[in-house]
Structure formats: C-alpha cells, structure tokens
PDB file of N, CA and C in Angstrom:
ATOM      1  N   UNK A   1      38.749 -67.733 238.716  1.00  0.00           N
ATOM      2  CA  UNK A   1      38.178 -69.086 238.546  1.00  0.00           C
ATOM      3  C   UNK A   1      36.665 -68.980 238.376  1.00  0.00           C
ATOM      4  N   UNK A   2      36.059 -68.043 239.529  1.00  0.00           N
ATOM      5  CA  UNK A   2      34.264 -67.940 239.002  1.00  0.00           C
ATOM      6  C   UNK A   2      34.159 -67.474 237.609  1.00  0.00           C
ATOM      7  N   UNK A   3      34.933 -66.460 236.794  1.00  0.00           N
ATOM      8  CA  UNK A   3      34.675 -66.227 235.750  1.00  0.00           C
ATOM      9  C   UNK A   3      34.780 -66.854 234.778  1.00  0.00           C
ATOM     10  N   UNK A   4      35.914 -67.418 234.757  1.00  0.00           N
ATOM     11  CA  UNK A   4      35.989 -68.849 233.985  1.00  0.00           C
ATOM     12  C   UNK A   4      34.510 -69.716 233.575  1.00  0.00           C
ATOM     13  N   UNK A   5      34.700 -70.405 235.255  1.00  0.00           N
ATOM     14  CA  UNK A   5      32.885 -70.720 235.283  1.00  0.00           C
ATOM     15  C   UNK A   5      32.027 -70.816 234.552  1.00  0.00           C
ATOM     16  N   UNK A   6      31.548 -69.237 234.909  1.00  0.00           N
ATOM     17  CA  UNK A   6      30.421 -68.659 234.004  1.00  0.00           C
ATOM     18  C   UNK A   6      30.613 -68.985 232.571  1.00  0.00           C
ATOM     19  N   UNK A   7      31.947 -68.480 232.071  1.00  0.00           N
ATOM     20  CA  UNK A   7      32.344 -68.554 230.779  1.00  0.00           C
ATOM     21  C   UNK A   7      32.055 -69.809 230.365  1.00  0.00           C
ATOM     22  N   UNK A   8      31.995 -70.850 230.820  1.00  0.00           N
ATOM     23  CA  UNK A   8      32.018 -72.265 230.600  1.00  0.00           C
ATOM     24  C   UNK A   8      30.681 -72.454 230.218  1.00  0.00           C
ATOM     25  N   UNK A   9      29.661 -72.224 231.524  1.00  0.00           N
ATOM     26  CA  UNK A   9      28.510 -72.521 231.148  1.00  0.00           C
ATOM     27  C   UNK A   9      27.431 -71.691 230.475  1.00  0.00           C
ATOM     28  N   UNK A  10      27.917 -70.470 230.261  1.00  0.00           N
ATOM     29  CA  UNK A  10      27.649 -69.744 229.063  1.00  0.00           C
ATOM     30  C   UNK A  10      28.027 -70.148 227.993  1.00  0.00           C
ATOM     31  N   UNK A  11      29.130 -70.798 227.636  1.00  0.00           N
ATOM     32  CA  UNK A  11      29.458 -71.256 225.977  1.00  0.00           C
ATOM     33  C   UNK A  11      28.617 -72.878 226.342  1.00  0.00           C
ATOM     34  N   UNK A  12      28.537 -73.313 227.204  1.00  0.00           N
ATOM     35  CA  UNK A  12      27.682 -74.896 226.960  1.00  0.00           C
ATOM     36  C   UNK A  12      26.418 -74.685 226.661  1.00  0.00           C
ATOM     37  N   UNK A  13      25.781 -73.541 227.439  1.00  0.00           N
ATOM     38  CA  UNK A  13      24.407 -73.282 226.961  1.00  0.00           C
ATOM     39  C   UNK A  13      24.525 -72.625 225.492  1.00  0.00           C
ATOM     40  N   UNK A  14      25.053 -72.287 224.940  1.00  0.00           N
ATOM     41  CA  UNK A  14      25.130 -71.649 223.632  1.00  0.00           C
ATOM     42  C   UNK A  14      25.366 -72.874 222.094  1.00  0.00           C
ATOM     43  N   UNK A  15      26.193 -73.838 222.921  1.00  0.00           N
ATOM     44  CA  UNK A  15      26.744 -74.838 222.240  1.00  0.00           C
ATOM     45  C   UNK A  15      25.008 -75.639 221.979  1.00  0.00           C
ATOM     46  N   UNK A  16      24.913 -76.145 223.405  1.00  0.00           N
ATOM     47  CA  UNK A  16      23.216 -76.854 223.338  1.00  0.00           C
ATOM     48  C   UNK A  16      22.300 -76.364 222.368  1.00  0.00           C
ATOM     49  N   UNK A  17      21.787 -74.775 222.512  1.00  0.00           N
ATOM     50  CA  UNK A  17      21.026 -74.481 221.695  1.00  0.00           C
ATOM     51  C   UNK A  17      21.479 -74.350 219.921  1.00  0.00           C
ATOM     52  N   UNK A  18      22.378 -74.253 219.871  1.00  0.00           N
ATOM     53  CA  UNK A  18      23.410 -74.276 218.324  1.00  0.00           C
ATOM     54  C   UNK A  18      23.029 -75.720 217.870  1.00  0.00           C
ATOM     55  N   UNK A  19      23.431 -76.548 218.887  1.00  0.00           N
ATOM     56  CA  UNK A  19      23.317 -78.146 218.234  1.00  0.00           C
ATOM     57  C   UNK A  19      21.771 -78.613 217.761  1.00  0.00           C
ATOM     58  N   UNK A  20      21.271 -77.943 218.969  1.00  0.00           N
ATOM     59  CA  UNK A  20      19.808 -77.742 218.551  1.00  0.00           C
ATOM     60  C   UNK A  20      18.621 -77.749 217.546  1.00  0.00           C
ATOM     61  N   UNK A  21      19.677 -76.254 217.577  1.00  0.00           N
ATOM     62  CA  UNK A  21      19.129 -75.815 216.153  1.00  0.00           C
ATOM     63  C   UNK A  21      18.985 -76.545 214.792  1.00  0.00           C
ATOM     64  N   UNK A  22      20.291 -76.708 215.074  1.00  0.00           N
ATOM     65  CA  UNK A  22      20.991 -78.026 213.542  1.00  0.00           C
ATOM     66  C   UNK A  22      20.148 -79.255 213.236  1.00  0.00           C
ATOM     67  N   UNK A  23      20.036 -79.703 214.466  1.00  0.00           N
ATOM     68  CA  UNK A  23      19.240 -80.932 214.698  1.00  0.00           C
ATOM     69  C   UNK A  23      17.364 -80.691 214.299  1.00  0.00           C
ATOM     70  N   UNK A  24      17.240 -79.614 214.941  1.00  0.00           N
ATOM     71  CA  UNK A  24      15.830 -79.216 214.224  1.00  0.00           C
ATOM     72  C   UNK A  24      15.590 -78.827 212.471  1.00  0.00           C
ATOM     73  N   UNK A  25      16.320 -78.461 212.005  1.00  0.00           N
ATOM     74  CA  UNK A  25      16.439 -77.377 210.658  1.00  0.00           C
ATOM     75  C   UNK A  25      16.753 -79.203 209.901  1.00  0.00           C
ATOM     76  N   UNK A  26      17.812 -80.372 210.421  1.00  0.00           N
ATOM     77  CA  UNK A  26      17.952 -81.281 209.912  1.00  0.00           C
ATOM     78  C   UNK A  26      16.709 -81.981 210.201  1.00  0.00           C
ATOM     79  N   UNK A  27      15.678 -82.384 210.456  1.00  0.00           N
ATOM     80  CA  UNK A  27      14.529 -82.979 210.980  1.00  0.00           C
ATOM     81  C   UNK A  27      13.759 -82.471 210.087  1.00  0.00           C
ATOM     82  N   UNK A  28      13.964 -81.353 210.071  1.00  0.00           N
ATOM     83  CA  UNK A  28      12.769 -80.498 209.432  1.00  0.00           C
ATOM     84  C   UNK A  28      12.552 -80.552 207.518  1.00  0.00           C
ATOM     85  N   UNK A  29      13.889 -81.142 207.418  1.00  0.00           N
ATOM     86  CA  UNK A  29      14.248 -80.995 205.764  1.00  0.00           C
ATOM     87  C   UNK A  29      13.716 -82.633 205.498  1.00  0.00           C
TER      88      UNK A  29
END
C-alpha cells in the first residue's frame, strides 16, 4: 500500500508539471 502511495504521488507530480508545461508553451504561442 506505501508503494502504491508513492506511485500515486509521483505520477501526480509528473502529471502537474506535464500540464504545465502545455499550458506554458500554449500561452507562449
């Protein structure tokens, strides 16, 4: 179950900065 966890909020933090990104690169155009 802790690994899970981690796994979780390792892919949410990954997701955040991804959406991020998109959102900047779209702003930016």
């Amino acid at each position: 179950a802790n690994k899970h966890r981690v796994a979780v909020v390792i892919a949410h933090e990954i997701s955040h900065q991804w959406f991020g990104n998109l959102v900047t690169m779209g702003v930016g155009k």
